[in-house]
PDB file of N, CA and C in Angstrom:
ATOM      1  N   UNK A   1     117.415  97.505  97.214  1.00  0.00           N
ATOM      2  CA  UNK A   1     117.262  97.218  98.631  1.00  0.00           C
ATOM      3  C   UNK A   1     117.708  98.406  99.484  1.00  0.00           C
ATOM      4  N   UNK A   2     119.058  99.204  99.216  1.00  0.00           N
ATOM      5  CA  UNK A   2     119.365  99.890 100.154  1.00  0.00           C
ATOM      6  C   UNK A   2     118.388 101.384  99.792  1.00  0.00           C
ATOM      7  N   UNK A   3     117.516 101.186  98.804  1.00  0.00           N
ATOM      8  CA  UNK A   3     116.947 102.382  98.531  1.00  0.00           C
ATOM      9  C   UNK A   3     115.978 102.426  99.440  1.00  0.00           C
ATOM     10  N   UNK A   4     115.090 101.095  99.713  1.00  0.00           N
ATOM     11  CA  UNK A   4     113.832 100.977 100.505  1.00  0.00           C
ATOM     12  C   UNK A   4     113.859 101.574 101.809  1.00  0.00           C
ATOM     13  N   UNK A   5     115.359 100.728 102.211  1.00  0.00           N
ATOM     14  CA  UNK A   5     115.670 101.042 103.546  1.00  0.00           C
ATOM     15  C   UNK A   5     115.801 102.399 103.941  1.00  0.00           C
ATOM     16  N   UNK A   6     116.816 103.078 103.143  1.00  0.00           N
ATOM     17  CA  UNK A   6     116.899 104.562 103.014  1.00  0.00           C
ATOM     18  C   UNK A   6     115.412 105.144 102.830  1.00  0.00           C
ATOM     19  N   UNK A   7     114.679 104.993 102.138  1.00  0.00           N
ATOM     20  CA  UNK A   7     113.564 105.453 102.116  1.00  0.00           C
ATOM     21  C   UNK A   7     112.369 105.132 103.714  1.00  0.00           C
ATOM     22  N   UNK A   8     112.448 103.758 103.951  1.00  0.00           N
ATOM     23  CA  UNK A   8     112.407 104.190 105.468  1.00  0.00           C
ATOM     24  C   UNK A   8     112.670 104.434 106.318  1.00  0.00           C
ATOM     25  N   UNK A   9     113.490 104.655 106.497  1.00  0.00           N
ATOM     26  CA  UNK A   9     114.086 105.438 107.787  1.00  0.00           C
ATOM     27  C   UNK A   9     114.001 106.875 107.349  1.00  0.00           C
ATOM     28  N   UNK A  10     114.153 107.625 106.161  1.00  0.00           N
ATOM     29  CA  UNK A  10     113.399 109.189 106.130  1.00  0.00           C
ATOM     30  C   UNK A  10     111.875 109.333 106.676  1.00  0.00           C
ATOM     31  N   UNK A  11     111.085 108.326 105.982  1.00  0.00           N
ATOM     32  CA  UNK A  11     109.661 108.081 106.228  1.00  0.00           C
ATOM     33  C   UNK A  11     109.404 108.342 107.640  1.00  0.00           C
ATOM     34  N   UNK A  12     110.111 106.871 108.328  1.00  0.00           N
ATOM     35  CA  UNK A  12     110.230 107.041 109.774  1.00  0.00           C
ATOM     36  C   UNK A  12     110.114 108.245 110.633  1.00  0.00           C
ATOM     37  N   UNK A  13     111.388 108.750 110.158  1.00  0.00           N
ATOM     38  CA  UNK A  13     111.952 109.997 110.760  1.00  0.00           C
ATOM     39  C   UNK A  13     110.891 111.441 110.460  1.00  0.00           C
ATOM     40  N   UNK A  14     110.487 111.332 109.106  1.00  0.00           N
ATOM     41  CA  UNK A  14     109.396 112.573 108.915  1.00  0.00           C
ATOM     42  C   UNK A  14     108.139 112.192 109.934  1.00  0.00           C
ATOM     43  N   UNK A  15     107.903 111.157 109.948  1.00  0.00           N
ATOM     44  CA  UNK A  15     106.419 110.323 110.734  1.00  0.00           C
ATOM     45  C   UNK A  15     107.033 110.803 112.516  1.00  0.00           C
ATOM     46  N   UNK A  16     107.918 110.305 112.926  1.00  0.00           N
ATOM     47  CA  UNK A  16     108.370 110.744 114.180  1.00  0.00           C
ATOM     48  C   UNK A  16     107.866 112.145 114.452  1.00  0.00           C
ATOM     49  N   UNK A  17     108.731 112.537 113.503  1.00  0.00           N
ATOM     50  CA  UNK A  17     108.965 114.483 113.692  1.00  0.00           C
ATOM     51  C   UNK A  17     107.386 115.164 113.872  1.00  0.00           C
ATOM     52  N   UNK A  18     106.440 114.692 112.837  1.00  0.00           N
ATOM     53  CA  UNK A  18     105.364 115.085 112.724  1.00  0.00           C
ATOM     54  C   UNK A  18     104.552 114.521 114.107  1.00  0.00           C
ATOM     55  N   UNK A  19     104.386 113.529 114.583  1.00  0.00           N
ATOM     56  CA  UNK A  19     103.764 113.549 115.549  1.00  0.00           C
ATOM     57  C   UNK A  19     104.443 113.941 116.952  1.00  0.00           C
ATOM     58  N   UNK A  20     105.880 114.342 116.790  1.00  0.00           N
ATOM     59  CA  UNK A  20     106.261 114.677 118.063  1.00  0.00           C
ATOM     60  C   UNK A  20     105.941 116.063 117.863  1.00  0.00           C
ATOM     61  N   UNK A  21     105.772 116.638 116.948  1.00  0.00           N
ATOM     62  CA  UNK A  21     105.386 118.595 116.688  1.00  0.00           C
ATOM     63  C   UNK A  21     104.044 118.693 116.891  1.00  0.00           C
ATOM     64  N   UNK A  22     103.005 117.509 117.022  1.00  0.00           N
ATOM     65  CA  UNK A  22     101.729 117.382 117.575  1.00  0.00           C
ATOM     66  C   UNK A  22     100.759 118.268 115.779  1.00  0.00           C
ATOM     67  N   UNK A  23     101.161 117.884 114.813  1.00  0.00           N
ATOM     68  CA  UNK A  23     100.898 117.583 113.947  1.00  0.00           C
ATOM     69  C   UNK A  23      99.820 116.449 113.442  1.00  0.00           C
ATOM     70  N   UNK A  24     100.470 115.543 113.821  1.00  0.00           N
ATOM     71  CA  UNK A  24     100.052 114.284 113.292  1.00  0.00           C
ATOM     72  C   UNK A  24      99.519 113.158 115.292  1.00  0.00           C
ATOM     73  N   UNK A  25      98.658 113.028 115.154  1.00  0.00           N
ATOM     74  CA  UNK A  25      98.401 111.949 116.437  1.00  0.00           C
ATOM     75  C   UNK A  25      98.902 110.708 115.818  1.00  0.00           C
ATOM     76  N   UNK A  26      99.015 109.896 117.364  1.00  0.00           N
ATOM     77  CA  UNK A  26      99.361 108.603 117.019  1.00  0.00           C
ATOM     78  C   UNK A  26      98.658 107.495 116.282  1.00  0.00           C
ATOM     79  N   UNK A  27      97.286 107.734 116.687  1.00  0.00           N
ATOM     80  CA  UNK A  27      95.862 106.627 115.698  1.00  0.00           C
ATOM     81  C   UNK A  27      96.328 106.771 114.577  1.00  0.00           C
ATOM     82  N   UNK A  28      96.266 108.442 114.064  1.00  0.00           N
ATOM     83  CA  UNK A  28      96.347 108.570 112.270  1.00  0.00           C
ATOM     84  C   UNK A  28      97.593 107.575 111.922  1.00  0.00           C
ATOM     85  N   UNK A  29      98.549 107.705 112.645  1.00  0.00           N
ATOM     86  CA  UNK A  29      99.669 107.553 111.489  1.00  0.00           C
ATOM     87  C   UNK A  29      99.802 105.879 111.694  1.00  0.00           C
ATOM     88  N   UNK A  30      99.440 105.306 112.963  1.00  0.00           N
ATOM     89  CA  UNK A  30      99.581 104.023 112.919  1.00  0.00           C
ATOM     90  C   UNK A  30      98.051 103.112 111.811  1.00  0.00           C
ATOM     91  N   UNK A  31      97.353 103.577 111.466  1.00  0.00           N
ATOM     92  CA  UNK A  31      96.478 103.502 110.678  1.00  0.00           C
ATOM     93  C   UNK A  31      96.781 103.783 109.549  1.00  0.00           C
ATOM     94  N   UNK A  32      97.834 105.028 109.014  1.00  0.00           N
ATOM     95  CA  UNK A  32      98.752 105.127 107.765  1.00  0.00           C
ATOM     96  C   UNK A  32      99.207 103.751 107.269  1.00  0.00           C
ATOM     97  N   UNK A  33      99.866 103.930 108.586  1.00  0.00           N
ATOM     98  CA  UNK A  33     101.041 103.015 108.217  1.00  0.00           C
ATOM     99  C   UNK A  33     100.904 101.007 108.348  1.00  0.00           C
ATOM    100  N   UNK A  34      99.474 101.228 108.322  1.00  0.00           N
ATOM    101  CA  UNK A  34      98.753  99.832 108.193  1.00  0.00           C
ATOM    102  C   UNK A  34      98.271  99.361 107.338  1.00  0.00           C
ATOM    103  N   UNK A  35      98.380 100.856 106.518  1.00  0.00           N
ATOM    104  CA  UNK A  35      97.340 100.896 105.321  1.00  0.00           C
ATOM    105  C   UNK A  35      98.195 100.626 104.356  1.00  0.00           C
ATOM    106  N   UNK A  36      99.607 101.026 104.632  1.00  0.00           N
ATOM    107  CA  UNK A  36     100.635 100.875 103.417  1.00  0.00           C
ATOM    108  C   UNK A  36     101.087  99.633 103.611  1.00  0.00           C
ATOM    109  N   UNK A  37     101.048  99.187 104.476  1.00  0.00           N
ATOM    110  CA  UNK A  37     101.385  97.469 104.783  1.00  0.00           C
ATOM    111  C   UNK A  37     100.764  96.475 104.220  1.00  0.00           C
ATOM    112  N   UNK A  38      99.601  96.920 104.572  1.00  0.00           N
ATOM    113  CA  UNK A  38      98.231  95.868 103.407  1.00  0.00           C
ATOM    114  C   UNK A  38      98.594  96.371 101.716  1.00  0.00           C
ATOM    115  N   UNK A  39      98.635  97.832 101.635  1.00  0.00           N
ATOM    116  CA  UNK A  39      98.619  97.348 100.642  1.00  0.00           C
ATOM    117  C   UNK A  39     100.154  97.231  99.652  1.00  0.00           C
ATOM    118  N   UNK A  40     101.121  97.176 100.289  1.00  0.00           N
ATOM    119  CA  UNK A  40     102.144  96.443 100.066  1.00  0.00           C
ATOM    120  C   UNK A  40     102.227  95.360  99.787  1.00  0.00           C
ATOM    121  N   UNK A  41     101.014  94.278 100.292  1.00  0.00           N
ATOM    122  CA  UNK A  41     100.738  92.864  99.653  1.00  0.00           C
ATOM    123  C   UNK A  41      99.444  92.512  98.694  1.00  0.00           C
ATOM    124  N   UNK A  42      99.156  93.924  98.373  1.00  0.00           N
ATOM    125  CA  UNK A  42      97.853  93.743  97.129  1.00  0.00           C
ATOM    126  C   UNK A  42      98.719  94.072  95.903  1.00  0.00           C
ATOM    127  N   UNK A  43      97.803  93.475  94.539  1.00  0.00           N
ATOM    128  CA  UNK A  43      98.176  93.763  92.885  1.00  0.00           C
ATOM    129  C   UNK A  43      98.726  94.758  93.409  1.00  0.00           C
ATOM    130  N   UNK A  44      98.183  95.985  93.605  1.00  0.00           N
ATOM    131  CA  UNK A  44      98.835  97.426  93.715  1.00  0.00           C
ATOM    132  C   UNK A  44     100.513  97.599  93.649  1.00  0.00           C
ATOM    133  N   UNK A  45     101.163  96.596  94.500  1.00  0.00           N
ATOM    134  CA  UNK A  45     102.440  96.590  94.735  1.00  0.00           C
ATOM    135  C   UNK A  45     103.501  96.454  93.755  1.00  0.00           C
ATOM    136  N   UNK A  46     103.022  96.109  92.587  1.00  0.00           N
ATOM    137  CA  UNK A  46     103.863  95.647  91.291  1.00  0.00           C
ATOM    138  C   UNK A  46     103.990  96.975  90.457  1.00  0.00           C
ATOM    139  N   UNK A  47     102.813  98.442  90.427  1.00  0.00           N
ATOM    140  CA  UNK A  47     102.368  98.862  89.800  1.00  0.00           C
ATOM    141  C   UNK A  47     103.477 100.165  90.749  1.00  0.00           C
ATOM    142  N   UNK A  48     102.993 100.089  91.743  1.00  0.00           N
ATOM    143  CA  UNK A  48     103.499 101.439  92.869  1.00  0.00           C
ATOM    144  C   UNK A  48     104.942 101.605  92.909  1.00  0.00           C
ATOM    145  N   UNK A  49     105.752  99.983  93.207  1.00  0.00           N
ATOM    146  CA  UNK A  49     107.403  99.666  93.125  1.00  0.00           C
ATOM    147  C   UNK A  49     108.299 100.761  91.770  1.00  0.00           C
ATOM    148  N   UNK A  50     107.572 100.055  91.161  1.00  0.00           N
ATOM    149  CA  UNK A  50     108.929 101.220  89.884  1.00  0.00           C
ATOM    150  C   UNK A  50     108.041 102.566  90.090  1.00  0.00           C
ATOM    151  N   UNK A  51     107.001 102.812  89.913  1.00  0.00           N
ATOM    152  CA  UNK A  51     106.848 104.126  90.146  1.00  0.00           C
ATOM    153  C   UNK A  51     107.799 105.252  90.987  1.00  0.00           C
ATOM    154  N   UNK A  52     107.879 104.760  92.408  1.00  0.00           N
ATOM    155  CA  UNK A  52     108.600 104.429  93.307  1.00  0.00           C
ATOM    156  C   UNK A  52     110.125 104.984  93.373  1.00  0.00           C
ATOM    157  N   UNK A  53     110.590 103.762  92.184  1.00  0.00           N
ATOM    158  CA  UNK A  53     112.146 103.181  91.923  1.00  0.00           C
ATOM    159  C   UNK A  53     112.079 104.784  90.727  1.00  0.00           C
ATOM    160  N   UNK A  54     111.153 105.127  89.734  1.00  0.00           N
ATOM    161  CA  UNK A  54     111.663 105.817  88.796  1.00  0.00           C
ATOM    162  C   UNK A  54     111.531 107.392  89.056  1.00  0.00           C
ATOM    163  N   UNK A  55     110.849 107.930  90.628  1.00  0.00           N
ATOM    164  CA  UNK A  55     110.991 109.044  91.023  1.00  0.00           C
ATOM    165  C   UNK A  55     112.306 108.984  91.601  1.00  0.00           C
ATOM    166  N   UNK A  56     112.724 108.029  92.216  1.00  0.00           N
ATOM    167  CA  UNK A  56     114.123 107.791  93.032  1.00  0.00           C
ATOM    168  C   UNK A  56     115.300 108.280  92.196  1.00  0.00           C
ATOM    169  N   UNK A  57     115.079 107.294  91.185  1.00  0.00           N
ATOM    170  CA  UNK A  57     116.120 107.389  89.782  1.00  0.00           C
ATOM    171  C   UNK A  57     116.191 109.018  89.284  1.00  0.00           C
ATOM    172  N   UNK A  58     115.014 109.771  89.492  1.00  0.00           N
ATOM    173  CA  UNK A  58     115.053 111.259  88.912  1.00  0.00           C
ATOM    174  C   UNK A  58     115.658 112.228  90.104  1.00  0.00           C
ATOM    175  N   UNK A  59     115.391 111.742  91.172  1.00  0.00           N
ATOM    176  CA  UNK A  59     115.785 112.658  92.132  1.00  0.00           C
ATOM    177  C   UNK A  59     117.083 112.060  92.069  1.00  0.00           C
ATOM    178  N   UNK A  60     117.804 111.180  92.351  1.00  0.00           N
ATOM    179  CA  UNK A  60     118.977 110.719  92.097  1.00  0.00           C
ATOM    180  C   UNK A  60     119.997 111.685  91.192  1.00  0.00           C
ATOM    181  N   UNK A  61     119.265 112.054  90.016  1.00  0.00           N
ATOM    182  CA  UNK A  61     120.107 112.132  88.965  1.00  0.00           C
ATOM    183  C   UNK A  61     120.275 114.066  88.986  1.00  0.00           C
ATOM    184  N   UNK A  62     119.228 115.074  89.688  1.00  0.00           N
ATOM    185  CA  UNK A  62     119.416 116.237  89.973  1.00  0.00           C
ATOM    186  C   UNK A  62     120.590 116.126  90.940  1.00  0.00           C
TER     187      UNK A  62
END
């Protein structure tokens, strides 16, 4: 749990940064980030989670 969270609020914060540096517009990323929402509730989500959890676990451990 506290990984997710931690993981969004970097997300957040990179997504902020990028469209306040005029990088990224607002359509794209709210369309990103709609896209990861949906598919946060498809099959996909079972498959993506440890993927996820086991890059965490590697960066963790450097």
């Amino acid at each position: 749990m506290a990984t997710s969270i931690s993981a969004v609020v970097l997300l957040g914060i990179v997504v902020f940064v990028l469209i306040q540096g005029g990088f990224v517009r607002l359509g794209p990323a709210l369309a990103c980030a709609a896209f990861g929402s949906f598919l946060a509730s498809t099959g996909a989500a079972p498959v993506i989670t440890p993927a996820i959890n086991a890059i965490n676990d590697w960066i963790s451990s450097i």
